[in-house]
N, C-alpha and C. Protein backbone atom coordinates (compact mmCIF):
# COMPACT_ATOMS: atom_id res chain seq x y z
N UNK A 1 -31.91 17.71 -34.36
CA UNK A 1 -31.36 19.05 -34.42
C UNK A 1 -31.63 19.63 -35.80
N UNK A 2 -31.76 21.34 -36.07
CA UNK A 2 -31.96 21.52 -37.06
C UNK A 2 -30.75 21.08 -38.11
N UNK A 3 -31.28 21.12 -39.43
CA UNK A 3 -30.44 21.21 -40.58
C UNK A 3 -29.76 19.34 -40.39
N UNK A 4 -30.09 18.92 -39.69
CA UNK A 4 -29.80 17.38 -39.15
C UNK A 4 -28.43 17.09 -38.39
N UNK A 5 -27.75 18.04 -37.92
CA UNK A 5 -26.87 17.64 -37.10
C UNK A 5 -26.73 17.06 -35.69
N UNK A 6 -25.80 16.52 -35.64
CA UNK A 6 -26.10 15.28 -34.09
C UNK A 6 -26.08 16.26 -33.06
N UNK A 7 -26.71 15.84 -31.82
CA UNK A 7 -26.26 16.87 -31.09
C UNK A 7 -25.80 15.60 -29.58
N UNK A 8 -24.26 16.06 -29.27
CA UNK A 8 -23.94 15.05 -27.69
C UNK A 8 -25.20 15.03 -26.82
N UNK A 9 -25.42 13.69 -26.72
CA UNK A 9 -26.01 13.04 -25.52
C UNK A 9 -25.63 12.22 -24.60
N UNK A 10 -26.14 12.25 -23.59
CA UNK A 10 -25.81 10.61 -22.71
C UNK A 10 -27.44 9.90 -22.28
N UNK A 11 -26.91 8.69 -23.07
CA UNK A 11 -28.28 7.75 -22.71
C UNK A 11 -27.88 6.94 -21.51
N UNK A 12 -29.35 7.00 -20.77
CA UNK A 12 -28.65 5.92 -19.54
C UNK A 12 -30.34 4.98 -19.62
N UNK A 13 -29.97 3.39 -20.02
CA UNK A 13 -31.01 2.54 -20.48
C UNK A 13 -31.15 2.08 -18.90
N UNK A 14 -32.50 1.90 -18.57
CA UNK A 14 -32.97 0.89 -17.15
C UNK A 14 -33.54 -0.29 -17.75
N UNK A 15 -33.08 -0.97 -16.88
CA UNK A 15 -33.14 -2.31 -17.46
C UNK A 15 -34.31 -3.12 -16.75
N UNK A 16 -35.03 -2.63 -16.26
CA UNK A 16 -36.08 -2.95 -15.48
C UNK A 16 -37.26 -2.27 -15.76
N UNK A 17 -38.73 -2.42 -15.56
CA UNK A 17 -40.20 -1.39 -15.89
C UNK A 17 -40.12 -0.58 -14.60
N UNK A 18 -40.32 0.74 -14.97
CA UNK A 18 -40.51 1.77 -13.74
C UNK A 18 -42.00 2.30 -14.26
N UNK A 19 -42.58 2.67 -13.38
CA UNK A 19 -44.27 2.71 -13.15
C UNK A 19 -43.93 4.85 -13.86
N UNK A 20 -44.58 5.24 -14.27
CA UNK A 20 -44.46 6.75 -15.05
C UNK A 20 -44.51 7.50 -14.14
N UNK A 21 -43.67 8.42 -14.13
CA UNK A 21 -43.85 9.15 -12.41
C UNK A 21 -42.79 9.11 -11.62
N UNK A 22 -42.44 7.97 -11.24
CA UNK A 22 -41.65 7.50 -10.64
C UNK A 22 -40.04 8.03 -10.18
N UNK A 23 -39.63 7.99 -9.18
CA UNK A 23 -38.27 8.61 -9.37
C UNK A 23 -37.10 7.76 -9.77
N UNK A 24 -36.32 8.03 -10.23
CA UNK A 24 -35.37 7.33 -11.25
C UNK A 24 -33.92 7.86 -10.62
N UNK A 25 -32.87 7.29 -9.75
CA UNK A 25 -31.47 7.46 -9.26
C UNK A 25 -30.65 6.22 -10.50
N UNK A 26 -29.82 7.76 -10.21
CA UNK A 26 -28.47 7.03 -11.32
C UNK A 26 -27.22 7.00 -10.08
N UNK A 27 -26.40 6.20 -9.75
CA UNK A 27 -25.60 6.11 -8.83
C UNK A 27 -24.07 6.23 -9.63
N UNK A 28 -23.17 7.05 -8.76
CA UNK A 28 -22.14 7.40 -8.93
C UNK A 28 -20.89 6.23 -9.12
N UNK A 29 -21.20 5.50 -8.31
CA UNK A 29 -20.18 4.06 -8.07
C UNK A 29 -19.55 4.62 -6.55
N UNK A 30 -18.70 3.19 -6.43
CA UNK A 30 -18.25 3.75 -5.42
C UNK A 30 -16.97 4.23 -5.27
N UNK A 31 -16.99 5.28 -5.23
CA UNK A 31 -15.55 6.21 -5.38
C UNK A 31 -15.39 7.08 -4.27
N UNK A 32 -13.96 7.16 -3.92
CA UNK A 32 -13.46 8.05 -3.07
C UNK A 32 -14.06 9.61 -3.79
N UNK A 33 -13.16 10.32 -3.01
CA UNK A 33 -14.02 11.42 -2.83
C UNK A 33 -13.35 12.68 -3.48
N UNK A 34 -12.12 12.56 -4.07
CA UNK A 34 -11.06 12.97 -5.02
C UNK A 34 -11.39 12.95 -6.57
N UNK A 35 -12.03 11.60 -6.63
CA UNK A 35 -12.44 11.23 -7.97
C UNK A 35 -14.15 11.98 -8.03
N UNK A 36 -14.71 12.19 -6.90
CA UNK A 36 -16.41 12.71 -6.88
C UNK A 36 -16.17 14.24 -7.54
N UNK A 37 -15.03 14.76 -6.65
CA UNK A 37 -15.12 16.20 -6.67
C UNK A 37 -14.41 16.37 -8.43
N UNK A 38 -13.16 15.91 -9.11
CA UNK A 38 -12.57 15.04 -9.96
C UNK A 38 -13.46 15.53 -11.04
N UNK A 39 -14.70 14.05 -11.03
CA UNK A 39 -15.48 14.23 -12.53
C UNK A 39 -17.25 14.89 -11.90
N UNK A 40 -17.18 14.78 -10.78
CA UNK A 40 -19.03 15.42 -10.81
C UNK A 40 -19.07 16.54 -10.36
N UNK A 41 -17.78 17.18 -9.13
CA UNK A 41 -18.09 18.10 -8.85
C UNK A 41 -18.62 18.67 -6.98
N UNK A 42 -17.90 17.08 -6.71
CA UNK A 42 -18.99 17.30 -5.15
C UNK A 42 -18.25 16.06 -4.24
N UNK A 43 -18.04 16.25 -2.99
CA UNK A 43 -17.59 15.52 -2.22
C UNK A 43 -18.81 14.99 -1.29
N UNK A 44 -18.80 13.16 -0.68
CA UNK A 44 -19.86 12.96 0.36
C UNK A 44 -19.04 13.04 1.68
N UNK A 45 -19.58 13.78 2.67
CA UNK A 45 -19.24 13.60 4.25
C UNK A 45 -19.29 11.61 4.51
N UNK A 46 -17.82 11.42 5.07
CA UNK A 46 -17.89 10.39 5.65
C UNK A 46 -18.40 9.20 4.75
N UNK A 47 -17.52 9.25 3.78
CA UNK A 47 -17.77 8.37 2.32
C UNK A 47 -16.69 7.11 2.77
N UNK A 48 -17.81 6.18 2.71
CA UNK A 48 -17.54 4.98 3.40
C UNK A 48 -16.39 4.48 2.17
N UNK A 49 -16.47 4.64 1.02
CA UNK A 49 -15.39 4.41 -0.26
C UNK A 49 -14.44 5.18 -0.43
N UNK A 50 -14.22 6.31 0.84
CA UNK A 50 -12.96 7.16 0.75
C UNK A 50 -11.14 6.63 0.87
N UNK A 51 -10.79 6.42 0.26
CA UNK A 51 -9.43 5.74 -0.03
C UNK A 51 -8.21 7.06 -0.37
N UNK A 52 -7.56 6.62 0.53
CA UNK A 52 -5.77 7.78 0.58
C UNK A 52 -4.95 6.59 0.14
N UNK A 53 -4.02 7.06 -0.60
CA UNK A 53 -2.65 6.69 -1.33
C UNK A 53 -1.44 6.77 -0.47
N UNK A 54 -0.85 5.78 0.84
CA UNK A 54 0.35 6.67 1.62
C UNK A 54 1.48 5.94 1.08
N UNK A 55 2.13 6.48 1.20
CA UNK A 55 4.03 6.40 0.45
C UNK A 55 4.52 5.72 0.43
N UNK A 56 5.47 5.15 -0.21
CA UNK A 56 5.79 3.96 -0.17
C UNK A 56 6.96 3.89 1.26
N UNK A 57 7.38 2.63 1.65
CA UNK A 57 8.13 2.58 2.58
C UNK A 57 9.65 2.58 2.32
N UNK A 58 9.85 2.20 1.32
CA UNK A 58 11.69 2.41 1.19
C UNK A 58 12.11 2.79 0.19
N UNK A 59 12.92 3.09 -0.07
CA UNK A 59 14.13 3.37 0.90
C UNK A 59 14.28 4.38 1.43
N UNK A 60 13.63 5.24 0.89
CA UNK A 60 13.59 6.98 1.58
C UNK A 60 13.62 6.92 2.84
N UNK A 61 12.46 6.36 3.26
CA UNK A 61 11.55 6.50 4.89
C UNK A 61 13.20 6.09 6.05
N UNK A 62 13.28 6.91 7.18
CA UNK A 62 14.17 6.76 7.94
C UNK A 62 14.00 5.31 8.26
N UNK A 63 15.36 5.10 8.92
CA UNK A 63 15.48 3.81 9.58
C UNK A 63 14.42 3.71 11.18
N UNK A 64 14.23 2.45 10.81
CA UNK A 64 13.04 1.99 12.02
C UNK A 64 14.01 1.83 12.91
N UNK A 65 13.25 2.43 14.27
CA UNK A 65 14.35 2.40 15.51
C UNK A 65 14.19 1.04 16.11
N UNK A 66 15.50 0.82 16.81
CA UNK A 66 16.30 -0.60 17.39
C UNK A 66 16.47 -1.09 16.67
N UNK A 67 16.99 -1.04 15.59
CA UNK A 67 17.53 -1.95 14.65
C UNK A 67 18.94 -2.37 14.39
N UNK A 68 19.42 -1.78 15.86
CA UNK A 68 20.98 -1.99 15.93
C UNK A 68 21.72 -0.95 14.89
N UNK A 69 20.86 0.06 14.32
CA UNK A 69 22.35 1.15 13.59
C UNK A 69 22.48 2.51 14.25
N UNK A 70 23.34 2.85 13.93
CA UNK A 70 23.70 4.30 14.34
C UNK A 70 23.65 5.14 13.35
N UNK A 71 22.91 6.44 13.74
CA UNK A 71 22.89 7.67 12.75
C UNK A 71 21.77 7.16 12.04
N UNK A 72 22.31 7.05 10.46
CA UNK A 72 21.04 7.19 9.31
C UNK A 72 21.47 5.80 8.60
N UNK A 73 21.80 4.70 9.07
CA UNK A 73 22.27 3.80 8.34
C UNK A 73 23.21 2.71 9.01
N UNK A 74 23.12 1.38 8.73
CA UNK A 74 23.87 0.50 9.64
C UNK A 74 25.12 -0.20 8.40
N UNK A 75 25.60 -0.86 8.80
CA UNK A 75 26.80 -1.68 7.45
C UNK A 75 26.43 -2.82 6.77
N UNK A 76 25.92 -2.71 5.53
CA UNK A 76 25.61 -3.87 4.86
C UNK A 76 26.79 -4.86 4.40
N UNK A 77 26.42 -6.11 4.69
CA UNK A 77 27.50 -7.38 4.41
C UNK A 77 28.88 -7.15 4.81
N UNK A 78 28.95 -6.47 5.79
CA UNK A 78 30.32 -6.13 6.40
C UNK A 78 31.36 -5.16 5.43
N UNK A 79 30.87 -4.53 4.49
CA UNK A 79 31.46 -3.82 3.99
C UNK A 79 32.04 -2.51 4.84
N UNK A 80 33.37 -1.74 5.26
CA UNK A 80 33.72 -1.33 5.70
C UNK A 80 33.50 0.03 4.92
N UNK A 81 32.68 1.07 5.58
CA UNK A 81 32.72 2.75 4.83
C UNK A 81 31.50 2.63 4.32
N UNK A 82 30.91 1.48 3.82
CA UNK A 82 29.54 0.82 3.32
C UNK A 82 27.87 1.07 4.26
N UNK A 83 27.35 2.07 3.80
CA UNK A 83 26.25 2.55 5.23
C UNK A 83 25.12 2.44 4.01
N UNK A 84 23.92 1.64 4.03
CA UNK A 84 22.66 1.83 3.91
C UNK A 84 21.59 1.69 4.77
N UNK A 85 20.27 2.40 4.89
CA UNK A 85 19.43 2.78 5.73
C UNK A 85 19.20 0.61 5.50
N UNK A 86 18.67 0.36 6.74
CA UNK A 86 17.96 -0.77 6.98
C UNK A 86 17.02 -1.21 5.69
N UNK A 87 16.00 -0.43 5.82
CA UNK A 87 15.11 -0.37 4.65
C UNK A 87 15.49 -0.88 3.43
N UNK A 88 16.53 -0.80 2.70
CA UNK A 88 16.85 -0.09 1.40
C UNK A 88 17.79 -2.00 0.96
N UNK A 89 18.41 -2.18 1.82
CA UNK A 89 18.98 -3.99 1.65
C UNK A 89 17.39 -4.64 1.56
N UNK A 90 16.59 -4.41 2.66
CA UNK A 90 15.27 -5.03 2.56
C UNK A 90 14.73 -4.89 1.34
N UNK A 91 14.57 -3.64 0.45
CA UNK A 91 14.04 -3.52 -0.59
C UNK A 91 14.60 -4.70 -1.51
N UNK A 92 16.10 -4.44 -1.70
CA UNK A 92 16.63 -5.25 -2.63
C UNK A 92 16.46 -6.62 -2.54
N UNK A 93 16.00 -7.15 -1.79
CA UNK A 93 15.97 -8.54 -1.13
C UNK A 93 14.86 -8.89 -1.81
N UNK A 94 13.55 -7.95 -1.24
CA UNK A 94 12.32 -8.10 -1.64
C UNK A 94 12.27 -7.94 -3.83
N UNK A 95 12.66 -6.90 -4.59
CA UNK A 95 12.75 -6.99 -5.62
C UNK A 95 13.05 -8.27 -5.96
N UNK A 96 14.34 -8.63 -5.87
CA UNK A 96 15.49 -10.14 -6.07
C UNK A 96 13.87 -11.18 -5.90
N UNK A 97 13.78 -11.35 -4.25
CA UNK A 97 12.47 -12.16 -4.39
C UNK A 97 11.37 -12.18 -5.94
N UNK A 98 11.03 -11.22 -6.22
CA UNK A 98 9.93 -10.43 -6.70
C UNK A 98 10.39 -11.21 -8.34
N UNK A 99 10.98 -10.99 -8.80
CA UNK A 99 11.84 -10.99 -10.07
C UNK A 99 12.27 -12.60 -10.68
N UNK A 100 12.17 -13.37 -8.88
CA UNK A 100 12.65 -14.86 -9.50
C UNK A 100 10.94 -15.83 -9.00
N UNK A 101 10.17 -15.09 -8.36
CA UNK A 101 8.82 -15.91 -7.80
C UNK A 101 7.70 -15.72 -8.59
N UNK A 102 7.82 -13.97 -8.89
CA UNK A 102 6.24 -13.96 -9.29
C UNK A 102 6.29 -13.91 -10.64
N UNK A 103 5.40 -14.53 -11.67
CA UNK A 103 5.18 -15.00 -12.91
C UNK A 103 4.46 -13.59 -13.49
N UNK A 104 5.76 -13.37 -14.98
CA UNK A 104 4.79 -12.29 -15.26
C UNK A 104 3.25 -12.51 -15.79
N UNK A 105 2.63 -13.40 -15.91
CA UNK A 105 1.57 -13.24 -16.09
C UNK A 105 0.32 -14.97 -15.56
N UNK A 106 -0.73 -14.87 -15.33
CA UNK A 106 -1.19 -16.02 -15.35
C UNK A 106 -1.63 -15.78 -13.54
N UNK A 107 -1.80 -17.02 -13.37
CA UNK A 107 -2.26 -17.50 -11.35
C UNK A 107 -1.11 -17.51 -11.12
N UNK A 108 -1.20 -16.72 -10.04
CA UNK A 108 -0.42 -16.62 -8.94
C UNK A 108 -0.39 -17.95 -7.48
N UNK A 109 0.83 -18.21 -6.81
CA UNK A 109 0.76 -18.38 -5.86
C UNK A 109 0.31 -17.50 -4.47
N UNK A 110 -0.09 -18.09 -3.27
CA UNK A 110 -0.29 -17.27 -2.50
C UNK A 110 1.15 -16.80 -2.08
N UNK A 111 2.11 -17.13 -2.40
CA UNK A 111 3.55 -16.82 -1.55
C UNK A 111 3.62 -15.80 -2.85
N UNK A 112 3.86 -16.01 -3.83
CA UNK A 112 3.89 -15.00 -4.84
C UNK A 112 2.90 -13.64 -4.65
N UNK A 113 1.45 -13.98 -4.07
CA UNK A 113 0.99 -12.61 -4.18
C UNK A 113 1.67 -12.15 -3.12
N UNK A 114 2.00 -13.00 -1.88
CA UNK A 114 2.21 -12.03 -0.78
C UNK A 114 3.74 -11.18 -1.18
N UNK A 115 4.60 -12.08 -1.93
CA UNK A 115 6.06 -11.09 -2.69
C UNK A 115 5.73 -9.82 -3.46
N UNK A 116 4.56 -9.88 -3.89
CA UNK A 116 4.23 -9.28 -4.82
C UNK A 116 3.34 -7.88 -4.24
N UNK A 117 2.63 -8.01 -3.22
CA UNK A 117 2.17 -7.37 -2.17
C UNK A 117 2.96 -6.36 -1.51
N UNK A 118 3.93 -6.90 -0.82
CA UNK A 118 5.22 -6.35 -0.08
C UNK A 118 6.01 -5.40 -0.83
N UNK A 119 6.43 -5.89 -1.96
CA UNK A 119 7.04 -4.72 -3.28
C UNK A 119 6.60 -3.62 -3.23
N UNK A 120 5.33 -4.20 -3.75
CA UNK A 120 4.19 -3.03 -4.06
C UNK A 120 4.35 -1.80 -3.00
N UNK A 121 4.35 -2.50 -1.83
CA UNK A 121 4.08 -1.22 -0.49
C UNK A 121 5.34 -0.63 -0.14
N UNK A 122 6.37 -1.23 -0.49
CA UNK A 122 7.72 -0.30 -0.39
C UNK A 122 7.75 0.08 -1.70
N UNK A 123 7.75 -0.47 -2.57
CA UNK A 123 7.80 0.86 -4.08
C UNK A 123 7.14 1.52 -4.14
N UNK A 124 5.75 1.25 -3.66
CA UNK A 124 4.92 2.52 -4.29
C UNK A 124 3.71 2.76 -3.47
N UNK A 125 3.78 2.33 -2.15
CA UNK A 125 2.86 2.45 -1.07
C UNK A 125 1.78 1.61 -1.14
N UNK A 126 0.92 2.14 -0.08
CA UNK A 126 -0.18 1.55 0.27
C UNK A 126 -1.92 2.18 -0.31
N UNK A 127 -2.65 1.68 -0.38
CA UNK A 127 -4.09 2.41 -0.18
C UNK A 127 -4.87 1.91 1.27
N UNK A 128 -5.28 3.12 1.77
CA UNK A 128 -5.78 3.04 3.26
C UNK A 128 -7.44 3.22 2.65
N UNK A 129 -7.99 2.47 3.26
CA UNK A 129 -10.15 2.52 2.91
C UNK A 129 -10.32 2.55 4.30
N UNK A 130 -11.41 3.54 3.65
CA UNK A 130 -12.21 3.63 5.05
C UNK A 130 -13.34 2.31 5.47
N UNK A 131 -14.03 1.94 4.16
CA UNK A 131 -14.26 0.68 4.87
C UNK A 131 -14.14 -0.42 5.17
N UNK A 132 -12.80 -0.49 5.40
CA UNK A 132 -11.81 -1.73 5.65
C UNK A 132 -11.26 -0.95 7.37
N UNK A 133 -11.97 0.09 7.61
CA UNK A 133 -11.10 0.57 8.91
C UNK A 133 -9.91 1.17 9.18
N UNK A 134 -9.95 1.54 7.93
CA UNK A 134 -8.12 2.31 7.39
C UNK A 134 -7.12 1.31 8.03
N UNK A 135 -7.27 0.09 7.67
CA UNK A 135 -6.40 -0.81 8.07
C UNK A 135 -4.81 -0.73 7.09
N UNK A 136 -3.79 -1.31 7.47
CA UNK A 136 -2.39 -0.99 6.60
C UNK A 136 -3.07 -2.34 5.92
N UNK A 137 -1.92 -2.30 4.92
CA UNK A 137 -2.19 -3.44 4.15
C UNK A 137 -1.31 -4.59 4.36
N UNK A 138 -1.61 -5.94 3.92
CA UNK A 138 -1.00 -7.05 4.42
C UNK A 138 0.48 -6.72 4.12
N UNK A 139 0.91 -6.31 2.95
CA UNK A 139 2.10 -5.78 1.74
C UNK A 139 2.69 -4.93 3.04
N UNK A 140 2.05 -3.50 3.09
CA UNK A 140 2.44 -3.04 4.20
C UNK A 140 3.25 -3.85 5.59
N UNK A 141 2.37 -4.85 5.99
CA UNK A 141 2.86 -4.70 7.45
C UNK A 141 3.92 -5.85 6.84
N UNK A 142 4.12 -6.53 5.91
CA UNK A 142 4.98 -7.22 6.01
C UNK A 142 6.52 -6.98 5.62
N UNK A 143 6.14 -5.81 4.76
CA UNK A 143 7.25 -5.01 4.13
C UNK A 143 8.23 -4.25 6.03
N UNK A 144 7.37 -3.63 6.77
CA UNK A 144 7.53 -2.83 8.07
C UNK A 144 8.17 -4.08 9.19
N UNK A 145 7.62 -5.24 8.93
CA UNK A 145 8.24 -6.64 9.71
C UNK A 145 9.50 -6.65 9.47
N UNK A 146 10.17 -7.01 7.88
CA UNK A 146 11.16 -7.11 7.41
C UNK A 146 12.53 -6.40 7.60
N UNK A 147 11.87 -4.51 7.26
CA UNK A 147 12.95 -3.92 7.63
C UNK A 147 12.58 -3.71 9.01
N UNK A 148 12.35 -3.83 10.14
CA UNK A 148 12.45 -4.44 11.31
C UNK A 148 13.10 -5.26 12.14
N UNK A 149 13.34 -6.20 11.12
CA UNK A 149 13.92 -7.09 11.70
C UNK A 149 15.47 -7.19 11.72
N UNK A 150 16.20 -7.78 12.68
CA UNK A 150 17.94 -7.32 13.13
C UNK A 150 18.52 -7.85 12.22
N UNK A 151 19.70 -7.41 12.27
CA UNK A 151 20.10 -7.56 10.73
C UNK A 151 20.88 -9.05 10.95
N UNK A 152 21.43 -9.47 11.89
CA UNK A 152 21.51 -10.78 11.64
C UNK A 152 20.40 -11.69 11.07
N UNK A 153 19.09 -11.53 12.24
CA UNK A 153 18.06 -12.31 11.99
C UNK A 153 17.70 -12.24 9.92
N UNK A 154 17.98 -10.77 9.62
CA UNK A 154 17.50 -10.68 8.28
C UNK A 154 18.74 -11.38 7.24
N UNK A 155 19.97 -11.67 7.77
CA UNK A 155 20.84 -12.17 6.57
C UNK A 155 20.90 -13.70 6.63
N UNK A 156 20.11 -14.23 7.74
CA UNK A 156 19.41 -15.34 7.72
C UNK A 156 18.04 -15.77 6.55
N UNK A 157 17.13 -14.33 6.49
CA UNK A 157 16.70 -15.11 5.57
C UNK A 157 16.71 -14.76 4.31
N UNK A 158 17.75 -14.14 3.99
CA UNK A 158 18.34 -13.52 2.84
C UNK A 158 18.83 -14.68 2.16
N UNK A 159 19.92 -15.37 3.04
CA UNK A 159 20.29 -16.89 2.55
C UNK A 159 19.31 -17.69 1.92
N UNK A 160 18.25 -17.85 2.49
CA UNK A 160 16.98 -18.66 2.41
C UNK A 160 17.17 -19.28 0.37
N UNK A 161 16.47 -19.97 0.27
CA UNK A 161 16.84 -20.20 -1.62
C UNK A 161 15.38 -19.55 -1.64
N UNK A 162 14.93 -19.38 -2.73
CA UNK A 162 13.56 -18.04 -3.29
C UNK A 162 12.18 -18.75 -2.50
N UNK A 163 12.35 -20.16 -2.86
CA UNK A 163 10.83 -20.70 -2.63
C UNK A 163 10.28 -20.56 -0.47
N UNK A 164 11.78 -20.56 0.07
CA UNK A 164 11.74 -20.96 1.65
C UNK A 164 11.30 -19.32 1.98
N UNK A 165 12.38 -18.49 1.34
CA UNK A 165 12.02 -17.20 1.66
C UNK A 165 10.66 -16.56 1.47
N UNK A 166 9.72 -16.98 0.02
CA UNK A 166 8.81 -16.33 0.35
C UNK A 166 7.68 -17.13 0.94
N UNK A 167 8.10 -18.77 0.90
CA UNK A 167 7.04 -18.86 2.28
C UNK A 167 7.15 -17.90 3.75
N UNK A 168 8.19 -17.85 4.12
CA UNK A 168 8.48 -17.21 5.30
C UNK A 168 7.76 -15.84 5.19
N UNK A 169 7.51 -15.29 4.13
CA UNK A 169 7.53 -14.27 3.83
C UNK A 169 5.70 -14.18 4.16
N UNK A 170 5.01 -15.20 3.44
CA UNK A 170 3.60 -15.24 3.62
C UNK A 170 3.18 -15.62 5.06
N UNK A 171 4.53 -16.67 5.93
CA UNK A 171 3.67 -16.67 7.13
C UNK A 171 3.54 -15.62 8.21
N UNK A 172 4.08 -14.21 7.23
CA UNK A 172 4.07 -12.80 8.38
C UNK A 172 2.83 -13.06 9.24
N UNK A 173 1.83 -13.03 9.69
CA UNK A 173 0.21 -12.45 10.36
C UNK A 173 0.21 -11.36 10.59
N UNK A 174 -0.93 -10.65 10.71
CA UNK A 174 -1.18 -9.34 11.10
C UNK A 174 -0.65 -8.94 12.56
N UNK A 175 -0.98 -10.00 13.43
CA UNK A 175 -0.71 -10.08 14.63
C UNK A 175 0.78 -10.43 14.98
N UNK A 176 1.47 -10.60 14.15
CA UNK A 176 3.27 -10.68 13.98
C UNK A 176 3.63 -9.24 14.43
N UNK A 177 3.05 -8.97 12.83
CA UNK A 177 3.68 -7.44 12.59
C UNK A 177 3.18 -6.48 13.81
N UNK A 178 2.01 -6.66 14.16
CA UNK A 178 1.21 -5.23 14.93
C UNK A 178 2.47 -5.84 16.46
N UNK A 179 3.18 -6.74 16.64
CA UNK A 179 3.51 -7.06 18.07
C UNK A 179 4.99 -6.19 17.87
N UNK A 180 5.06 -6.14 16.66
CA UNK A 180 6.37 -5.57 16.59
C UNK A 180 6.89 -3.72 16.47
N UNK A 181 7.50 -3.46 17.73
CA UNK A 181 7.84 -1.77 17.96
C UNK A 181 8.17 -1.12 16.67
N UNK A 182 9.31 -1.79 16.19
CA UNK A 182 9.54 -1.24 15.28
C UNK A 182 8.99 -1.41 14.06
N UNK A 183 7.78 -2.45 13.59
CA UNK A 183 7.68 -2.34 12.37
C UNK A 183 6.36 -1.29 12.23
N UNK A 184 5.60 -1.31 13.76
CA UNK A 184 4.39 -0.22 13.66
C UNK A 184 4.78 0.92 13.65
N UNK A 185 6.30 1.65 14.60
CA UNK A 185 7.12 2.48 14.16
C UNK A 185 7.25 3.38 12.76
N UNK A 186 7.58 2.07 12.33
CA UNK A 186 7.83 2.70 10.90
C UNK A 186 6.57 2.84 9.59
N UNK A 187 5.22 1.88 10.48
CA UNK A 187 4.16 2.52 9.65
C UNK A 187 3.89 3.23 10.06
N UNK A 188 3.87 4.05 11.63
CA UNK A 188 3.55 5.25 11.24
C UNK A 188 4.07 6.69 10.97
N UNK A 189 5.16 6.34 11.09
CA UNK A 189 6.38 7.13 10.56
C UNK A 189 5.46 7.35 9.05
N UNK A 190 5.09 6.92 8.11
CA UNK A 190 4.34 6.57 6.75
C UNK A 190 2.94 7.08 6.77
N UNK A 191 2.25 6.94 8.18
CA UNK A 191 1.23 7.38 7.77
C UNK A 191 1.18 9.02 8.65
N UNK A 192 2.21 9.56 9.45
CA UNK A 192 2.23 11.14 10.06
C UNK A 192 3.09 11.72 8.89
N UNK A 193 3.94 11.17 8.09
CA UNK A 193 4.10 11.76 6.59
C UNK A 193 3.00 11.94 6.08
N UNK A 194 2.62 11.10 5.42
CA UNK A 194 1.13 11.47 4.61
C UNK A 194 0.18 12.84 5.14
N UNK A 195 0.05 12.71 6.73
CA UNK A 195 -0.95 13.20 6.99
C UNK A 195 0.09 14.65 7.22
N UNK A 196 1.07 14.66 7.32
CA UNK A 196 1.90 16.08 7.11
C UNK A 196 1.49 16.93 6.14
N UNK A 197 0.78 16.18 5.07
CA UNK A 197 0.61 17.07 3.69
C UNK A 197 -0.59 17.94 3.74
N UNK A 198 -0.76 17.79 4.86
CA UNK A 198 -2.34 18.53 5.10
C UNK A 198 -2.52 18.71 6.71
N UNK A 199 -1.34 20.09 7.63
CA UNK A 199 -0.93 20.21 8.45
C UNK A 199 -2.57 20.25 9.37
N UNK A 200 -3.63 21.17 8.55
CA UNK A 200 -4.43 21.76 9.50
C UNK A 200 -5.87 20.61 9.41
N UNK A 201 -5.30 19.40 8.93
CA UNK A 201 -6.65 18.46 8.91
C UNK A 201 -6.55 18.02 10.54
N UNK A 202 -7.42 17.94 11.14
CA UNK A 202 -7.13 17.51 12.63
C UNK A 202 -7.46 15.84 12.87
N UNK A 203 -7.30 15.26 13.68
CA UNK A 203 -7.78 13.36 13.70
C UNK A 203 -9.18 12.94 13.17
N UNK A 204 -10.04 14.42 13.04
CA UNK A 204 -11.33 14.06 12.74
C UNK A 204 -11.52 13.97 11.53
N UNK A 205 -10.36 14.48 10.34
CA UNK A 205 -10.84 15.40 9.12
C UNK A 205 -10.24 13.69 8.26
């Protein structure tokens, strides 16, 4: 530059011999389509790396139906006047888990990731990919099993001591959860929220 001042560039080095002439692609990575439009400016149709953020599951999210309560809330530990949504004991259960299993730092167990999983999707949701098949996530369906499940069956494994509970916790399967009314119920209770936020996208969009 004149007078010697720098002027901003971006170098992009190939690390390989290209013949002179040649055409030369720089690739974006693979990013949803939020982050394309975001930093470049441009969305791809049917972007196989397109990933949505849906909500977390508790305690907000209504109570999953048949779960034995009435109205907006059933009676926790027999407390009399005492009403929390299903969900919301599950949460606390799951934290409590969360707090005495998973190590703040280092390898994990697999029972630990799966505690750690489950949290995640009731605190702070899920990510849905498209090329995973917009499948829920393991966290997801196991979190949707839990508060699902009757509340006797659940103060059974509330008792549990930390290590029994979150085995129990890892032997959810996909095929557990998907058998269960109410826990697919309540994912998609989670995912016709989400898609509420964008009334005029239709099943295709």
């Amino acid at each position: 530059a004149a007078g010697g001042e720098s002027v901003p560039m971006l170098k992009i080095l190939i690390l390989q011999k290209v013949a002179k002439g040649k055409e030369v692609f720089n690739t974006y990575g693979q990013k949803e389509n939020a982050k394309l439009l975001a930093e470049y400016g441009f969305v791809v149709p049917d972007n196989i790396f397109e990933r949505v953020r849906v909500s977390a599951l508790a305690p907000e999210d209504p109570a999953p139906p048949g779960n034995g309560s009435k109205g907006n809330g059933s009676k926790v530990n027999g407390s009399k006047g005492s009403k929390k949504k299903p969900a919301q004991p599950r949460l606390e259960f799951i934290l409590r888990l969360a707090n005495e299993t998973v190590p703040p730092g280092g390898r994990m167990s697999a029972e630990a990731r799966a505690v750690r999983g489950t949290c995640r999707a009731a605190q702070e949701g899920w990510v849905v990919q498209a090329q995973h098949g917009a499948r829920c996530s393991s966290g997801a369906l196991r979190f949707a099993c839990l508060a699902a499940l009757p509340d006797k069956h659940f103060a059974k494994i509330a008792k549990m001591d930390d290590e029994k509970a979150a085995e129990w916790l890892l032997a959810i399967g996909e095929q557990e959860a998907l058998k269960s009314k109410e826990a697919c119920a309540m994912l998609q209770q989670a995912l016709q929220a989400r898609l509420a936020l964008y009334p005029e996208a239709g099943p295709d969009n």
